[in-house]
C-alpha atoms as a PDB file:
ATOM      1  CA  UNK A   1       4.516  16.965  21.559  1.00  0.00           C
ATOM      2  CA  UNK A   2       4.776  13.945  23.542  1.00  0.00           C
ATOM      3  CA  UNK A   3       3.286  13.009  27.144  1.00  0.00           C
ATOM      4  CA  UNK A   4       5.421  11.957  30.287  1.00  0.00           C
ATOM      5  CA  UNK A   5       7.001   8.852  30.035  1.00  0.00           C
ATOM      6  CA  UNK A   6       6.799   5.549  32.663  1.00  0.00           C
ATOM      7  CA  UNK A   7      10.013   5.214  33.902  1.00  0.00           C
ATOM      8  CA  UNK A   8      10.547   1.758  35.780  1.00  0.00           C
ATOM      9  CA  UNK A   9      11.812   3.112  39.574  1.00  0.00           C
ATOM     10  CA  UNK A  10      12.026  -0.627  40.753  1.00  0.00           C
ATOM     11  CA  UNK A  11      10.099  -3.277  42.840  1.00  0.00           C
ATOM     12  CA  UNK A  12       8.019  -3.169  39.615  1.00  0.00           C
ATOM     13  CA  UNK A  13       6.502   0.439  40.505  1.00  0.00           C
ATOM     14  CA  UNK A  14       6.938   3.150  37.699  1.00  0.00           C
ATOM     15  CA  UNK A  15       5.611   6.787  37.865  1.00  0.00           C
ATOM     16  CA  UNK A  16       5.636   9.501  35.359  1.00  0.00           C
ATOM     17  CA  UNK A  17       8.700  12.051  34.073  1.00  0.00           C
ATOM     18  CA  UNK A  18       8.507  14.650  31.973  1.00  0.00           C
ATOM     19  CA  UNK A  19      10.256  14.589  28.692  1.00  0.00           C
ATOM     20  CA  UNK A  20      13.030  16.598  27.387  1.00  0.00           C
ATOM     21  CA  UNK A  21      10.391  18.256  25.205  1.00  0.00           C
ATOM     22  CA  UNK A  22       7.930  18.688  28.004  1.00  0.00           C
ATOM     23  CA  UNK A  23      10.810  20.353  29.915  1.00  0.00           C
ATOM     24  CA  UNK A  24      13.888  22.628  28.209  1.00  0.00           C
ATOM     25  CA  UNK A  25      15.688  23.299  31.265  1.00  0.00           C
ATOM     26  CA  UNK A  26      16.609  19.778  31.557  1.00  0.00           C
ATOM     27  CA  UNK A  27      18.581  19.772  28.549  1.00  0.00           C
ATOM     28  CA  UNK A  28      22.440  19.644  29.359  1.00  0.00           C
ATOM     29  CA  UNK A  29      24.298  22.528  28.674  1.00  0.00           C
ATOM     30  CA  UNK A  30      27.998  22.670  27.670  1.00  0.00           C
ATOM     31  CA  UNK A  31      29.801  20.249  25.967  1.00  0.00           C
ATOM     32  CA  UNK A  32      27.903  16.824  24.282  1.00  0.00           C
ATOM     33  CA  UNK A  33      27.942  13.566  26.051  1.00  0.00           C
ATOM     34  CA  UNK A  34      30.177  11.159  24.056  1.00  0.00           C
ATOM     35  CA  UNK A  35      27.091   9.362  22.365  1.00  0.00           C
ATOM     36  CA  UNK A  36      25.635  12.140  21.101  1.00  0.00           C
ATOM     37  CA  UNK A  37      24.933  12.222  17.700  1.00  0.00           C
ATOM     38  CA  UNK A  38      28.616  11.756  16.244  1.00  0.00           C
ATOM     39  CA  UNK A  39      30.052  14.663  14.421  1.00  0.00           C
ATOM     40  CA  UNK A  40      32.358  13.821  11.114  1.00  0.00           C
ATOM     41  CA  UNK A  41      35.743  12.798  12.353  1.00  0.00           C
ATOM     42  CA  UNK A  42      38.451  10.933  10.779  1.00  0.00           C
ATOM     43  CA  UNK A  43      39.788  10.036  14.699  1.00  0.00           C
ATOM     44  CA  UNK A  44      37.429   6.925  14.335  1.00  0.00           C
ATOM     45  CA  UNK A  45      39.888   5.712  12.115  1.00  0.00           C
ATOM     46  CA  UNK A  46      41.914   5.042  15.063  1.00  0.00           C
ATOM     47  CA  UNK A  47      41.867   1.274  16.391  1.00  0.00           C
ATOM     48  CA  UNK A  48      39.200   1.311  19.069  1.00  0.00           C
ATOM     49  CA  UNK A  49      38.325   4.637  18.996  1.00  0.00           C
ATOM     50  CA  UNK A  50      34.891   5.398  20.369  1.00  0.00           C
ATOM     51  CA  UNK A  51      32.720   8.297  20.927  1.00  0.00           C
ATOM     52  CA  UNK A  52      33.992   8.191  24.260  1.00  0.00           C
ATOM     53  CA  UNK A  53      37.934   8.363  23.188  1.00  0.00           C
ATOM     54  CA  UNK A  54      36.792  10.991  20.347  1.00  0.00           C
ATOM     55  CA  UNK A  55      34.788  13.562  22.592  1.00  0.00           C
ATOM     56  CA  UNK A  56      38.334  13.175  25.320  1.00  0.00           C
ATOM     57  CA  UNK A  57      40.401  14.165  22.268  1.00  0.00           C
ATOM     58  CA  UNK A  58      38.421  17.502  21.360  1.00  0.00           C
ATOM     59  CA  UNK A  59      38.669  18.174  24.670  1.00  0.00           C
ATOM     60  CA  UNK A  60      42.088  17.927  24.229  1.00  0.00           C
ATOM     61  CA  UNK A  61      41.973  20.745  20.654  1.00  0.00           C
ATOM     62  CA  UNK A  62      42.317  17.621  18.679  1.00  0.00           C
ATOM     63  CA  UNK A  63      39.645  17.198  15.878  1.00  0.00           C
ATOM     64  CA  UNK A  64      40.916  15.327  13.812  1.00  0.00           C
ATOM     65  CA  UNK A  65      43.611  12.863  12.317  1.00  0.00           C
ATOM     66  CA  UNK A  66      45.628  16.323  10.948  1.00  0.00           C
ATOM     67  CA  UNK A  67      45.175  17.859  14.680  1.00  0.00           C
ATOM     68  CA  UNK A  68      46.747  14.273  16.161  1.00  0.00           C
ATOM     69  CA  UNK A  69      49.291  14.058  13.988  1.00  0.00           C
ATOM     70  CA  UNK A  70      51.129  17.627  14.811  1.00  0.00           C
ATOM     71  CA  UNK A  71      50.077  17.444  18.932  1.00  0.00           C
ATOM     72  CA  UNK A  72      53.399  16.112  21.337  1.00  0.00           C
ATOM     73  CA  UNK A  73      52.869  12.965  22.922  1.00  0.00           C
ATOM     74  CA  UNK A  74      53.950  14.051  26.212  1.00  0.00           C
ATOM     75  CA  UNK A  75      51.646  16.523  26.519  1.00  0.00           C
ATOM     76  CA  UNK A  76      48.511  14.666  25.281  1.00  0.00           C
ATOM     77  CA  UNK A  77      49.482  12.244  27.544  1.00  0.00           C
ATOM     78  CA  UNK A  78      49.196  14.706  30.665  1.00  0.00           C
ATOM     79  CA  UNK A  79      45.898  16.039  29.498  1.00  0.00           C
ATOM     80  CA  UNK A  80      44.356  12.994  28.976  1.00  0.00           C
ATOM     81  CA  UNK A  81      44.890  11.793  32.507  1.00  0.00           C
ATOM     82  CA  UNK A  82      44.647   8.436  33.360  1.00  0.00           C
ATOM     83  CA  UNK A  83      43.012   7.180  29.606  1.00  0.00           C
ATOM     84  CA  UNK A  84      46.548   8.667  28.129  1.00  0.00           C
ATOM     85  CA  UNK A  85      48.613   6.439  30.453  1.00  0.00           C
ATOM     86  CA  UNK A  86      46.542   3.440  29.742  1.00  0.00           C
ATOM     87  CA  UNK A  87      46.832   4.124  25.805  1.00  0.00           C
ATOM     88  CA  UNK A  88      49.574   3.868  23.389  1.00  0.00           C
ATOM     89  CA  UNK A  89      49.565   8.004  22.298  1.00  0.00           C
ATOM     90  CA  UNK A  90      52.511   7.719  20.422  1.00  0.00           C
ATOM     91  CA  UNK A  91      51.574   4.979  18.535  1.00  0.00           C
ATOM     92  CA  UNK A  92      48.330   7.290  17.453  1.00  0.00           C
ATOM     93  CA  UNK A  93      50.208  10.121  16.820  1.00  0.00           C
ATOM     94  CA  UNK A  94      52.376   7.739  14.227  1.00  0.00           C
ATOM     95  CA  UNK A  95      49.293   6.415  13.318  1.00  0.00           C
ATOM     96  CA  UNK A  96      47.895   9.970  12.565  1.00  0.00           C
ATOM     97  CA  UNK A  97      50.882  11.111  10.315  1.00  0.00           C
ATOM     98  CA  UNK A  98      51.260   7.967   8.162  1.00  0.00           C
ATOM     99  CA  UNK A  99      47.636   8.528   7.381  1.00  0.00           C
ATOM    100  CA  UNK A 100      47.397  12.687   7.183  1.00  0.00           C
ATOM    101  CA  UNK A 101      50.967  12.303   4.858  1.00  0.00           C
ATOM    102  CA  UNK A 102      49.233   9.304   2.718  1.00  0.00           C
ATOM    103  CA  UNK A 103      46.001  11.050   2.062  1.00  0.00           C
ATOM    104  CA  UNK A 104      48.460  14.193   0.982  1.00  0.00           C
ATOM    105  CA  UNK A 105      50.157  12.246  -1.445  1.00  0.00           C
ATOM    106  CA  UNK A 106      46.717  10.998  -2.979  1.00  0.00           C
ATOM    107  CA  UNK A 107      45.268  14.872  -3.399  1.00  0.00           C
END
């Protein structure tokens, strides 16, 4: 088990914190932050998807590029808030069903 850690706290002055493993509690509960360990996806086959953009989209019920491709636009739009207005969903979801219907046709 390891020992606290120095954490810098500025003007060159550190003190000591308890790790994660010197502490439970302090683990977050709930959902993962987005870069935690990455589950397997096939969303990072979307252009610029990150771990960010993939953890919004399972918040969203969408796991995957099968899970994209069948979701309306409109509504993934409205759940995603702001980061769906800023991004082009639709061309995802197109995106999504060219690739789920091509790696059908290979199977």
């Amino acid at each position: 088990m390891a020992g606290p850690e120095r954490v810098s706290i500025g003007d060159g002055d550190t003190e000591e914190r308890p790790t994660v493993e010197e502490n439970p509690g302090s683990r977050p509960k709930g959902d993962r932050h987005p870069n935690a360990s990455r589950p397997e996806t096939d969303l990072y086959r979307l252009r610029g998807a990150g771990p960010g953009l993939v953890w919004m989209l399972s918040q969203c019920e969408i796991h995957a590029l099968q899970d994209l491709a069948a979701a309306d636009a409109d509504v993934l739009v409205e759940r995603l808030g702001i980061v769906g207005q800023l991004l082009d969903v639709p061309e995802w979801i197109a995106f999504a069903q060219e690739a789920v219907s091509t790696d059908t046709e290979i199977c």
